[in-house]
Protein backbone atom coordinates (compact mmCIF):
# COMPACT_ATOMS: atom_id res chain seq x y z
CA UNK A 1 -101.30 -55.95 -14.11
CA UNK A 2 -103.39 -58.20 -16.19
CA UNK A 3 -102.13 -60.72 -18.39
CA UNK A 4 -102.48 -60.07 -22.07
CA UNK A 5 -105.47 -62.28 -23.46
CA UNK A 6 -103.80 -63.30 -26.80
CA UNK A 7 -105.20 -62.84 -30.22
CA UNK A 8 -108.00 -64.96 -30.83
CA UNK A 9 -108.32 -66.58 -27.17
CA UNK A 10 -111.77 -67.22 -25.18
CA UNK A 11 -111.84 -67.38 -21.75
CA UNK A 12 -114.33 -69.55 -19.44
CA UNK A 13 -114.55 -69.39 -15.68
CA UNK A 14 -114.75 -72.20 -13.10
CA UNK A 15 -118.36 -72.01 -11.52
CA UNK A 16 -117.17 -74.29 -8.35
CA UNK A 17 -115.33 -76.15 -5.92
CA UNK A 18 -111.49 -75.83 -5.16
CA UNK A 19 -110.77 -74.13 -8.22
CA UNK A 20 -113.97 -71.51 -8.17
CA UNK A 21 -113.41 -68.60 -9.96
CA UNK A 22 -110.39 -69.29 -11.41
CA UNK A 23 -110.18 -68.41 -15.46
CA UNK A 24 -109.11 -70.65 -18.41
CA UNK A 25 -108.31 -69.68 -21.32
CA UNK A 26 -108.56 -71.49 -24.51
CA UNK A 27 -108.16 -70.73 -28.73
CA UNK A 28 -111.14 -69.72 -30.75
CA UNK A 29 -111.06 -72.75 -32.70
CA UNK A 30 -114.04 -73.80 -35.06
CA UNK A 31 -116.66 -75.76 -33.60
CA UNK A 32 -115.49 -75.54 -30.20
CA UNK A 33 -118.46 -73.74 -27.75
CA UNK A 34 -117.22 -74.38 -24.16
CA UNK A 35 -120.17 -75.63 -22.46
CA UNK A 36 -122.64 -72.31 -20.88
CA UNK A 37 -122.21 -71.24 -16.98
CA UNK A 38 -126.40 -72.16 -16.83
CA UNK A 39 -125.37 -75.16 -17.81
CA UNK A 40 -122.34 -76.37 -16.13
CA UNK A 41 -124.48 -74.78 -13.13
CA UNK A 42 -127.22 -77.50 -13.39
CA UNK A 43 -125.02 -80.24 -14.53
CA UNK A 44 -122.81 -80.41 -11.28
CA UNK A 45 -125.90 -79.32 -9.02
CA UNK A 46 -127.33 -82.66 -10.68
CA UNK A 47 -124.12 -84.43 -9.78
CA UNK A 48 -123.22 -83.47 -6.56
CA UNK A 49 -123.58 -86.57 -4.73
CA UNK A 50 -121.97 -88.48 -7.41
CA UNK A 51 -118.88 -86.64 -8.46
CA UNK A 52 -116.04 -87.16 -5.90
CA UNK A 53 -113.65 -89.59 -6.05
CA UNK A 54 -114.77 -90.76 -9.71
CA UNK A 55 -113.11 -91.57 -12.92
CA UNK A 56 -114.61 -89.04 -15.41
CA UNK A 57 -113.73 -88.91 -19.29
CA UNK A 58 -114.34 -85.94 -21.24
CA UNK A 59 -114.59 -87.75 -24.61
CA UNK A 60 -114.62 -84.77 -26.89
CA UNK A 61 -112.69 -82.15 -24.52
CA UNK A 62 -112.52 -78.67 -26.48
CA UNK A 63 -111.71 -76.06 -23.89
CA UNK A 64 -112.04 -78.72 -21.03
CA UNK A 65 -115.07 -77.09 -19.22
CA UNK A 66 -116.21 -80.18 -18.01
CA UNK A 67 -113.61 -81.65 -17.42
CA UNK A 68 -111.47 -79.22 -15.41
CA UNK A 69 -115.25 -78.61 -13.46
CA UNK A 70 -115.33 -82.15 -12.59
CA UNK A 71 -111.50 -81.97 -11.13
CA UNK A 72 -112.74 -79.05 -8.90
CA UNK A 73 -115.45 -80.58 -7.37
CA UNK A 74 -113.59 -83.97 -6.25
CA UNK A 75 -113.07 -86.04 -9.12
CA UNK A 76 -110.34 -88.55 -8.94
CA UNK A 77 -109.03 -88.51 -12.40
CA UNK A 78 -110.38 -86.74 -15.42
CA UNK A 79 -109.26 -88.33 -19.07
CA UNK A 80 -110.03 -85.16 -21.54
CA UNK A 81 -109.74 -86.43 -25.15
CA UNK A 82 -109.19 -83.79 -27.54
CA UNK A 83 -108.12 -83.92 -31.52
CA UNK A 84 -107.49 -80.04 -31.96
CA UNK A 85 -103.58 -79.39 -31.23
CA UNK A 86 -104.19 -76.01 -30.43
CA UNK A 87 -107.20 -76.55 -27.90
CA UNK A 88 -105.18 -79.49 -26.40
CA UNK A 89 -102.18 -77.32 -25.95
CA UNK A 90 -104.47 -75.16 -24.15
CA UNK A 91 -105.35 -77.95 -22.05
CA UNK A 92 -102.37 -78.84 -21.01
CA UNK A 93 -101.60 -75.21 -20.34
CA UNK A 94 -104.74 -75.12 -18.17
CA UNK A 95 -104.07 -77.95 -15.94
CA UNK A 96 -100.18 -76.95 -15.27
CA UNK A 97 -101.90 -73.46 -14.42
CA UNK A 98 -104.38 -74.98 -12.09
CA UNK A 99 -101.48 -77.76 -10.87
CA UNK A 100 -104.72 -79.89 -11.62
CA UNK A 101 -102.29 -83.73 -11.38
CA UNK A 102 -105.47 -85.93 -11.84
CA UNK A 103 -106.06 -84.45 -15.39
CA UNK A 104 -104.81 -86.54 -17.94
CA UNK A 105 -104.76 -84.76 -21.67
CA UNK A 106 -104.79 -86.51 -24.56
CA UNK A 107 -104.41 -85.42 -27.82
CA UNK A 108 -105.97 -87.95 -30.09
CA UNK A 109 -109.21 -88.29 -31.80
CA UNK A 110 -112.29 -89.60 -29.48
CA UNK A 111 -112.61 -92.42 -31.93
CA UNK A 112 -108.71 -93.36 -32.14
CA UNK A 113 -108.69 -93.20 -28.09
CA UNK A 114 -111.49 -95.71 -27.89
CA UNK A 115 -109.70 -98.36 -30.09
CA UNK A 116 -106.10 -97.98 -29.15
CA UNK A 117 -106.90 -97.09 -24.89
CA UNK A 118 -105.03 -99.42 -22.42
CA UNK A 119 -107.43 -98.01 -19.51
CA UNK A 120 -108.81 -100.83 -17.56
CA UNK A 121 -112.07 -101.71 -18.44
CA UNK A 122 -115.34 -100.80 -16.31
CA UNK A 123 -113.41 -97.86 -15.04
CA UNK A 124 -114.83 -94.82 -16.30
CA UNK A 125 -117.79 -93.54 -13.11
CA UNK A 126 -118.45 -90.89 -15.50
CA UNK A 127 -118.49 -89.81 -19.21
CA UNK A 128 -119.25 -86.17 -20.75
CA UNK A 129 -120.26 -86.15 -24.30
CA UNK A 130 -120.16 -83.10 -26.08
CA UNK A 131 -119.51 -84.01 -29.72
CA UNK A 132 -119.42 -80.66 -32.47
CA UNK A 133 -123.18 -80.32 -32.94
CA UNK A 134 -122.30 -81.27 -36.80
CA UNK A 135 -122.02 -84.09 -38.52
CA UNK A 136 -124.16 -85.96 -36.50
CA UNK A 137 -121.63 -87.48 -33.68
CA UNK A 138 -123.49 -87.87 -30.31
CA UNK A 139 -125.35 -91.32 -31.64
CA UNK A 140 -121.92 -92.73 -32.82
CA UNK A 141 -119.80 -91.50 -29.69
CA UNK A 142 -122.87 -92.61 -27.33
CA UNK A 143 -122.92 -96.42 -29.13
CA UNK A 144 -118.57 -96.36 -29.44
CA UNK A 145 -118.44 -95.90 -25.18
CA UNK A 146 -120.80 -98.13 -24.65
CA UNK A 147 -119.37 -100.95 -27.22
CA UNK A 148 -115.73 -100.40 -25.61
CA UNK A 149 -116.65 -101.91 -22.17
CA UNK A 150 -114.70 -98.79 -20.17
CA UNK A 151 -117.94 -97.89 -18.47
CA UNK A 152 -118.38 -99.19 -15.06
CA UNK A 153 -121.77 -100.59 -14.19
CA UNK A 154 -123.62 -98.13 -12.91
CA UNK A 155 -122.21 -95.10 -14.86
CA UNK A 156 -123.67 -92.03 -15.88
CA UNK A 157 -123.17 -90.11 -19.31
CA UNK A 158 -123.76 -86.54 -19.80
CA UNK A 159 -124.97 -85.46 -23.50
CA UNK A 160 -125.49 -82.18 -24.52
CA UNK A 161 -126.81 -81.64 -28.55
CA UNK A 162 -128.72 -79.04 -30.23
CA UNK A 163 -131.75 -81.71 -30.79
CA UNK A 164 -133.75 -83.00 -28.61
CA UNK A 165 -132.71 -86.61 -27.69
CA UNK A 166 -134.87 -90.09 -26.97
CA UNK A 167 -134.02 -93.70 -25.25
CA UNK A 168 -134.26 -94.93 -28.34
CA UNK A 169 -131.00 -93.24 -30.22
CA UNK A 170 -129.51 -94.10 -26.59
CA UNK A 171 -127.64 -97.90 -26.30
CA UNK A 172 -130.69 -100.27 -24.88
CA UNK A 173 -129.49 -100.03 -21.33
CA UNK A 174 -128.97 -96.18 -21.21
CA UNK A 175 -132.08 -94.33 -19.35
CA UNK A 176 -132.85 -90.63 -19.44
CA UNK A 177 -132.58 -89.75 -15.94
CA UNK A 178 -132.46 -85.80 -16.28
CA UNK A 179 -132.85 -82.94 -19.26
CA UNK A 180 -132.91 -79.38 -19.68
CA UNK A 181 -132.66 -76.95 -22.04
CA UNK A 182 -130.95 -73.52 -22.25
CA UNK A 183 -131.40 -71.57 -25.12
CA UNK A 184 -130.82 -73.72 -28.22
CA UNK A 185 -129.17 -76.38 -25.98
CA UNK A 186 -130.54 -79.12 -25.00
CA UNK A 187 -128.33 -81.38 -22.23
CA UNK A 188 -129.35 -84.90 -20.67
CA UNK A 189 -127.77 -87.00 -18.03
CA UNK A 190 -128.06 -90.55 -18.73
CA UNK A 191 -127.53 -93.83 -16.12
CA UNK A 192 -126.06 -96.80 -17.78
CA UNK A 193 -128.13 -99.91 -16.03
């Protein structure tokens, strides 16, 4: 028998690695658009070789696409930020579903995180930044990680917006290394020199 999708609840599926398959489920919450299949697709197909055994942080979590993605394919530890009770409850549902250990679920606003974090500094391999295409965020969030000396040197920082994006909103030291677009979004992964 199938369990009973509750009122108001998306689902997403795992695209790869140990957890292929395997569905999440997560609250229909405004603003939150888990990130496509196409996309996810291409993103870890662009980070095969540099995935396992790195610290990722999925800075604005929302249904934790990325993040739980990045578990499956050999990440060491995953930090998913999320401000949204409800979708973080749903995270931490998700990871005691997928026994996923190396996820670590905050609920907190990306901004609060940044200032008040006691993680070690130039420790994070790996950032995904997928801000609410509103209100302008991806600039701030990309200057706030970047200004909080967690990134390790090299690190790479996945964007996705519904713009396209140039070096020059990107910190100085930031370089485009990859973009595509699928339908109205537009996703970029960055190396931090």
């Amino acid at each position: 028998m199938k369990p009973r999708r509750k009122p108001g609840a998306s689902t997403l599926r795992i695209i790869g690695g140990e957890w292929r398959s395997r569905v999440l489920r997560f609250p229909a919450v405004d603003g939150l658009r888990p990130t496509p299949n196409r996309v996810r697709e291409t993103l870890f197909n662009w980070l095969r070789d540099e995935i396992h055994g790195k610290t990722c942080l999925d800075l604005f979590a929302g249904s934790g696409a990325l993040g739980f993605e990045a578990l499956s394919r050999g990440a060491a530890r995953v930090i998913l930020i999320e401000r949204n009770a409800a979708a973080c409850r749903a995270l931490a549902e998700n990871a005691r579903l997928l026994q996923a250990e190396k996820a670590d679920i905050r609920h907190s606003s990306a901004w609060d995180w940044l200032r008040q974090t006691r993680q070690a500094p130039a420790s994070i391999d790996l950032v995904f930044l997928d801000p609410p295409f509103a209100g302008g965020l991806l600039p701030r969030a990309c200057e706030a990680i970047e200004q909080s000396g967690l990134l390790a040197r090299p690190a790479l920082v996945y964007l996705e917006a519904d713009a396209n994006i140039t070096e020059r909103q990107l910190p100085g030291n930031w370089r485009i290394w990859k973009t595509a677009t699928a339908g109205d979004v537009r996703y970029f992964l960055v190396r931090r020199e």
